[in-house]
N, C-alpha and C. Protein backbone atom coordinates (compact mmCIF):
# COMPACT_ATOMS: atom_id res chain seq x y z
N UNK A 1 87.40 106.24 118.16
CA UNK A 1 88.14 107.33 117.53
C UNK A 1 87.15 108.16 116.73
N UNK A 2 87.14 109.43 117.16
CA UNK A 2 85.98 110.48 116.54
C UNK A 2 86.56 111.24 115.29
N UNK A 3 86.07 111.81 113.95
CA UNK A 3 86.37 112.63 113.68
C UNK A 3 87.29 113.39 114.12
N UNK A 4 86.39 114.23 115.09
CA UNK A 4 87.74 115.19 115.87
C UNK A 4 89.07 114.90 116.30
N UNK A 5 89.58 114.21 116.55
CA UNK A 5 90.91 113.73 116.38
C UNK A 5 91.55 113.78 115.18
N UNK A 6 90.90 113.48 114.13
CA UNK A 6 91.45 112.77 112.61
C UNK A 6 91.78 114.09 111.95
N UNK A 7 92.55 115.11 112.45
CA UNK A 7 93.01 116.51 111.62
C UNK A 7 94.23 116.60 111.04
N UNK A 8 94.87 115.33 110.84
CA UNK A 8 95.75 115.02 110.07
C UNK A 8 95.93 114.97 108.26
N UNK A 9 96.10 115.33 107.55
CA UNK A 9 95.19 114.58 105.91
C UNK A 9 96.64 114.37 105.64
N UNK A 10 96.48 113.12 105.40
CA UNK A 10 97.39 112.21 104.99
C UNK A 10 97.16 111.59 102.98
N UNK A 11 98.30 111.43 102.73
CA UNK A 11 98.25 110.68 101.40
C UNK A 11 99.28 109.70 101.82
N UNK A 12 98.68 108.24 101.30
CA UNK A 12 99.01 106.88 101.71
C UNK A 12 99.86 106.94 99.84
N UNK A 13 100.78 106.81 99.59
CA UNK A 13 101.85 106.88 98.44
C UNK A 13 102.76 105.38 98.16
N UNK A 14 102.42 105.34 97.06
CA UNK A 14 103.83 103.99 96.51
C UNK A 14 104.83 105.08 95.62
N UNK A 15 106.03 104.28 95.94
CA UNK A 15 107.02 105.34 95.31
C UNK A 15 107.61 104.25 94.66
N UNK A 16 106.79 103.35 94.35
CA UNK A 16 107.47 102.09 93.27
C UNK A 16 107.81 102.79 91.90
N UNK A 17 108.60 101.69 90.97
CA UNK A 17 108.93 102.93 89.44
C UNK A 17 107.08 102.09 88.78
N UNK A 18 107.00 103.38 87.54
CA UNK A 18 105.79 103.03 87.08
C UNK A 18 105.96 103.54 85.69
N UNK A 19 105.12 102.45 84.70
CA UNK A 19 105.64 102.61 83.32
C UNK A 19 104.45 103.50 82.76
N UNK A 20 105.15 104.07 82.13
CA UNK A 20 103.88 105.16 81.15
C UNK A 20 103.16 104.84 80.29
N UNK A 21 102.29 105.21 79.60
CA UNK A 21 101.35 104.23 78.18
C UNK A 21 102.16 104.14 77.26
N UNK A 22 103.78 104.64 77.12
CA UNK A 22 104.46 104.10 76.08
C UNK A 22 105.48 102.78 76.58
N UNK A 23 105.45 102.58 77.53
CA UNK A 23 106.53 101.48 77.96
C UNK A 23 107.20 101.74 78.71
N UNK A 24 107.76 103.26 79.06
CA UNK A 24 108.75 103.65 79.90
C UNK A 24 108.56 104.04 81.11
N UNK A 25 109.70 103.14 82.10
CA UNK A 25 109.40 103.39 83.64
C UNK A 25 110.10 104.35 83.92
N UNK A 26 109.47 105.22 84.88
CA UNK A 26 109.54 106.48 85.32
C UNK A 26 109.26 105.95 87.55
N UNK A 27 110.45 106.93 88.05
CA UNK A 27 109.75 106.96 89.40
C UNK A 27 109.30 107.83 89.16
N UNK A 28 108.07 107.25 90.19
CA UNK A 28 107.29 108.78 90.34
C UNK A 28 106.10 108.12 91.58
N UNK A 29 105.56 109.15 92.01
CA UNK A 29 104.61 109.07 93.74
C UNK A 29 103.55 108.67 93.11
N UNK A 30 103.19 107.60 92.93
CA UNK A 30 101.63 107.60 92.96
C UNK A 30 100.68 107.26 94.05
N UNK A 31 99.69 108.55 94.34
CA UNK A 31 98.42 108.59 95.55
C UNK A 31 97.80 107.40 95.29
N UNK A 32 97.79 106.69 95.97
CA UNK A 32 96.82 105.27 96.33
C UNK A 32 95.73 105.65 97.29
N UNK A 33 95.99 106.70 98.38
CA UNK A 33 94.60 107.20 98.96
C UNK A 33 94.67 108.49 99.60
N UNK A 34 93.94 109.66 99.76
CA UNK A 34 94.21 110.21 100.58
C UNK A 34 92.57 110.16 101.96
N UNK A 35 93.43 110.50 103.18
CA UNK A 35 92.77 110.38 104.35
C UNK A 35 93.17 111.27 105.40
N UNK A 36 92.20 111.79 106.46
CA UNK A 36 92.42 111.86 107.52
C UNK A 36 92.50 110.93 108.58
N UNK A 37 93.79 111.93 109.19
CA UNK A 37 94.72 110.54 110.22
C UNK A 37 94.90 111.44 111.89
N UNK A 38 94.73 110.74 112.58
CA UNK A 38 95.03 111.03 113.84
C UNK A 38 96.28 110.66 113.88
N UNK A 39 97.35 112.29 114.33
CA UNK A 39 99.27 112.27 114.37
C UNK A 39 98.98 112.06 115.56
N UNK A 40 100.55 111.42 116.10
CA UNK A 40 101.08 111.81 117.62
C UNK A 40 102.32 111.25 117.08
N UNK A 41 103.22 112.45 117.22
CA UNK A 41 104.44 112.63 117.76
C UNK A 41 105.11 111.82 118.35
N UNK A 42 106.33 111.49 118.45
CA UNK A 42 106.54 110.74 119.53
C UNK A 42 107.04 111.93 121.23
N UNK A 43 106.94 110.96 121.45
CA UNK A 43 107.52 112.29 123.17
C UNK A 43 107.40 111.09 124.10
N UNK A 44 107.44 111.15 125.27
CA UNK A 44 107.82 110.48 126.94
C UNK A 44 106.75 110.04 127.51
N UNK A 45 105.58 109.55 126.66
CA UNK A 45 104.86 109.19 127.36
C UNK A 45 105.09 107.65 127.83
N UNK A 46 103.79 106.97 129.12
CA UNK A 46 104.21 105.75 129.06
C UNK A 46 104.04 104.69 127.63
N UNK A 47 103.24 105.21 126.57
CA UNK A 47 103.24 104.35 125.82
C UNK A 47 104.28 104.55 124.96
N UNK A 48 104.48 105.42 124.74
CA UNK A 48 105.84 105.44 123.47
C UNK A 48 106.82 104.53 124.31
N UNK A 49 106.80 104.33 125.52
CA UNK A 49 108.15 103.85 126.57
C UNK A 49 107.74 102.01 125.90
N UNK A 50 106.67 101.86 126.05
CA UNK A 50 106.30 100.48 125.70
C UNK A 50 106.13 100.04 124.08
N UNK A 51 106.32 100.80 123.41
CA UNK A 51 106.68 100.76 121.67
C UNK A 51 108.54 100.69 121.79
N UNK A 52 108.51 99.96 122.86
CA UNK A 52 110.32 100.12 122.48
C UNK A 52 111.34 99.37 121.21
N UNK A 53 110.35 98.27 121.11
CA UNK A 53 110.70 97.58 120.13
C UNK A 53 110.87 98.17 118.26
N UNK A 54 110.15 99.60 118.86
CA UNK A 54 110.09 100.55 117.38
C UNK A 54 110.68 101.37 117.93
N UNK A 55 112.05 101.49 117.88
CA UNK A 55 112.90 102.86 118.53
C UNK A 55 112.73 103.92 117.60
N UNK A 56 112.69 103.74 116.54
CA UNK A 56 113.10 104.48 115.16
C UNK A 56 111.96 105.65 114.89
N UNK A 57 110.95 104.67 115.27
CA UNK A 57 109.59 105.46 114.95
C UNK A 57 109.43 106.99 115.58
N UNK A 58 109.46 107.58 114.93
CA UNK A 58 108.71 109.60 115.07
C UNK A 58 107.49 109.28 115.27
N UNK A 59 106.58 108.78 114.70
CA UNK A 59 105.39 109.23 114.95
C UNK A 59 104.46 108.39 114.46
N UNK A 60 102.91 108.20 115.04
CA UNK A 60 101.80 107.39 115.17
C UNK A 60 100.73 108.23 114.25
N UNK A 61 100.29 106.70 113.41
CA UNK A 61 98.95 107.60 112.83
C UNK A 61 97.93 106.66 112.87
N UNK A 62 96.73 106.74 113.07
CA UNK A 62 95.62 106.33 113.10
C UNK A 62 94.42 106.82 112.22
N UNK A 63 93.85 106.13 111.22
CA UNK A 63 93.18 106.21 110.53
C UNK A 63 92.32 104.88 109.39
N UNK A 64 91.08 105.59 109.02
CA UNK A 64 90.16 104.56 108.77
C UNK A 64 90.67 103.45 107.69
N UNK A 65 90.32 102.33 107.87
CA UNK A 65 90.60 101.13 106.92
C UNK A 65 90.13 101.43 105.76
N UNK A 66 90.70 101.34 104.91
CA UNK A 66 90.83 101.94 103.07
C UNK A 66 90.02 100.36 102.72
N UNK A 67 88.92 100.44 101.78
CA UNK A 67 88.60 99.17 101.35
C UNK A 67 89.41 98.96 99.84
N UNK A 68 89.90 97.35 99.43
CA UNK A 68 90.71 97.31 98.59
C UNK A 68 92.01 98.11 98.77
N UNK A 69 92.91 98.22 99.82
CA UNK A 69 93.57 99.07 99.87
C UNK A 69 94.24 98.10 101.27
N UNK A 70 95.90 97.39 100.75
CA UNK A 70 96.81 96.81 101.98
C UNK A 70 97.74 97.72 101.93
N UNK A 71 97.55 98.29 103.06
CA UNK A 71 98.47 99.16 103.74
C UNK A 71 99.56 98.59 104.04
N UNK A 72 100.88 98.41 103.29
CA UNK A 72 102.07 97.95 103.82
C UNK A 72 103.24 99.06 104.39
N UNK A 73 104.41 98.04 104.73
CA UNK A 73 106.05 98.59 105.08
C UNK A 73 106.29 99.23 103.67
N UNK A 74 105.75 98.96 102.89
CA UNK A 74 106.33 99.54 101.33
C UNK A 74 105.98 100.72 101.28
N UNK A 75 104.92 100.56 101.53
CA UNK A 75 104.17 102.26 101.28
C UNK A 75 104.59 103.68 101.82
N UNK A 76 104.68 104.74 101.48
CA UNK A 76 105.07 106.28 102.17
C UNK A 76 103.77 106.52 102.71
N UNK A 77 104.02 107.74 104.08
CA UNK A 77 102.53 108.15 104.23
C UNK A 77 103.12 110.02 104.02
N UNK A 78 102.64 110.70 103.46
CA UNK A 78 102.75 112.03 103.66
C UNK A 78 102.07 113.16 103.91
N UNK A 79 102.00 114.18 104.46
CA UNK A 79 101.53 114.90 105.15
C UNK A 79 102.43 116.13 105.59
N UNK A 80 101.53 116.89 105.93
CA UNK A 80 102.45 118.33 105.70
C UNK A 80 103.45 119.00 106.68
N UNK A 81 103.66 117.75 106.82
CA UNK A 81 104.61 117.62 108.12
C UNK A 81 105.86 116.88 107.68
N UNK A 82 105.81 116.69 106.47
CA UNK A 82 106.91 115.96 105.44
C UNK A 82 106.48 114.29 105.82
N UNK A 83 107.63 113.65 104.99
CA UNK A 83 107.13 112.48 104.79
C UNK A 83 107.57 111.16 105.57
N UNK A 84 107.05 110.22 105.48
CA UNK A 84 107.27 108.92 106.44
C UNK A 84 107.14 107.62 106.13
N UNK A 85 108.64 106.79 106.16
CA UNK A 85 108.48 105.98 106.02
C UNK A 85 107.57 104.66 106.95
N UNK A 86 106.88 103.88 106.61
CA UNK A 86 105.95 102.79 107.44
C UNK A 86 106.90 101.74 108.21
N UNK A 87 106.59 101.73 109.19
CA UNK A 87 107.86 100.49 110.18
C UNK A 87 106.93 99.57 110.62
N UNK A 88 105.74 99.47 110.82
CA UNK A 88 104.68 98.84 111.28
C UNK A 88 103.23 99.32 110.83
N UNK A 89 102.56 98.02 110.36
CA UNK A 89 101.39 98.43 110.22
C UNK A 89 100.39 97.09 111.37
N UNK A 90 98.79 98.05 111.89
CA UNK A 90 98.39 96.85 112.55
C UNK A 90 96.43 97.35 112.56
N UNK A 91 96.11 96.50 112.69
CA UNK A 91 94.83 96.75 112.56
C UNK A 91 94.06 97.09 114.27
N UNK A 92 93.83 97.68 114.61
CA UNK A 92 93.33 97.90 115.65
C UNK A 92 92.11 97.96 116.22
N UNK A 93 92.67 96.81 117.12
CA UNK A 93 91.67 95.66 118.14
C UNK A 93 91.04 94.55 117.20
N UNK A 94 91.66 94.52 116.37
CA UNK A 94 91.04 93.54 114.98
C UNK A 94 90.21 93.38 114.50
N UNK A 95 89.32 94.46 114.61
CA UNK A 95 87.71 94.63 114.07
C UNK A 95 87.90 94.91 112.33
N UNK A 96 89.04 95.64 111.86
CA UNK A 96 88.60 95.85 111.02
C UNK A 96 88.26 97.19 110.27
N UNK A 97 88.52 98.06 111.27
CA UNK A 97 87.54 99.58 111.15
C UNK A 97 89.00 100.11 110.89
N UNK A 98 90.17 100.37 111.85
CA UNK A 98 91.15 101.51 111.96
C UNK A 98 92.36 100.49 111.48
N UNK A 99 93.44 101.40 111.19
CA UNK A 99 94.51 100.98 110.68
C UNK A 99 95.60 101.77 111.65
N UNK A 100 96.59 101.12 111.96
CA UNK A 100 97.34 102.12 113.22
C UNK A 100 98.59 101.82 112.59
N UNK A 101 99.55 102.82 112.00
CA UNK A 101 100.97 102.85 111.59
C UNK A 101 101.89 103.54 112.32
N UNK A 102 102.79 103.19 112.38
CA UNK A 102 104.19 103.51 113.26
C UNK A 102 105.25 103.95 112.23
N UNK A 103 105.45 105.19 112.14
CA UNK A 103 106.57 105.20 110.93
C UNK A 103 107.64 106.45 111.26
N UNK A 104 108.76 106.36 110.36
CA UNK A 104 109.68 107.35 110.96
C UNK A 104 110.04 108.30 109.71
N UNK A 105 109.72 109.62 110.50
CA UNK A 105 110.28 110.90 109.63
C UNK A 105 111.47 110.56 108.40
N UNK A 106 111.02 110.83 106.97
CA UNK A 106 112.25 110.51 106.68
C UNK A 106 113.07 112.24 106.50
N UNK A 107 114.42 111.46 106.33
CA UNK A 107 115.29 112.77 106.94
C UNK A 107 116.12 113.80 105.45
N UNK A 108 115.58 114.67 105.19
CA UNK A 108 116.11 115.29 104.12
C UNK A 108 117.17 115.47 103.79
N UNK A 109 118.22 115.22 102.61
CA UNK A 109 119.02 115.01 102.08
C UNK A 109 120.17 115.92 102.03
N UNK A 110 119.34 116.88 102.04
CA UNK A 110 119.81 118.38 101.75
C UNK A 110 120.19 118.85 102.77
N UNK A 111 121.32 119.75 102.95
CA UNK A 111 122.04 120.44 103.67
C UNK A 111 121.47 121.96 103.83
């Protein structure tokens, strides 16, 4: 996976609540990393056909392994393409290098 692919910039987000220097918890987004990520969409290809087990999933991102940094189901990824919840995370080919997430558009509230 080259650079050139990775024209995605992603921020990897916890939307856990978080207490302020006086005591009080507040939600609020805190950036845990930002990165470029290789998107794909979902669409008809044969592999999306073989991710069936992730029906839910919109869309694939691929990008470099964050050191000190576990990428979970907890985490948001966002991007300017709005935001996404994580359905799968996996390390890819198990080296160590890339991080490959499966996650689905979340869907705005608003009318």
């Amino acid at each position: 996976m080259g650079l050139g692919k990775m024209k995605t910039f992603v921020d990897i987000i916890s939307d856990k609540p978080v207490k302020d220097s006086e005591g009080f918890t507040e939600k609020g987004d805190v950036i845990l990393a930002s990165v470029r990520a290789y998107k794909e969409d979902r669409h008809g290809s044969e592999k999306w056909a073989n991710r069936a087990a992730f029906s839910q999933a919109s869309a694939l991102f691929r990008f470099r392994k964050i050191p000190n940094l576990e990428v979970t189901t907890d985490l948001v990824l966002v991007c300017s393409d709005g935001r996404y919840n994580i359905i799968s995370v996996e390390d890819v080919k198990g080296r160590g290098m890339y991080i490959e997430v499966l996650a689905e558009k979340v869907k705005s509230s608003k009318a």
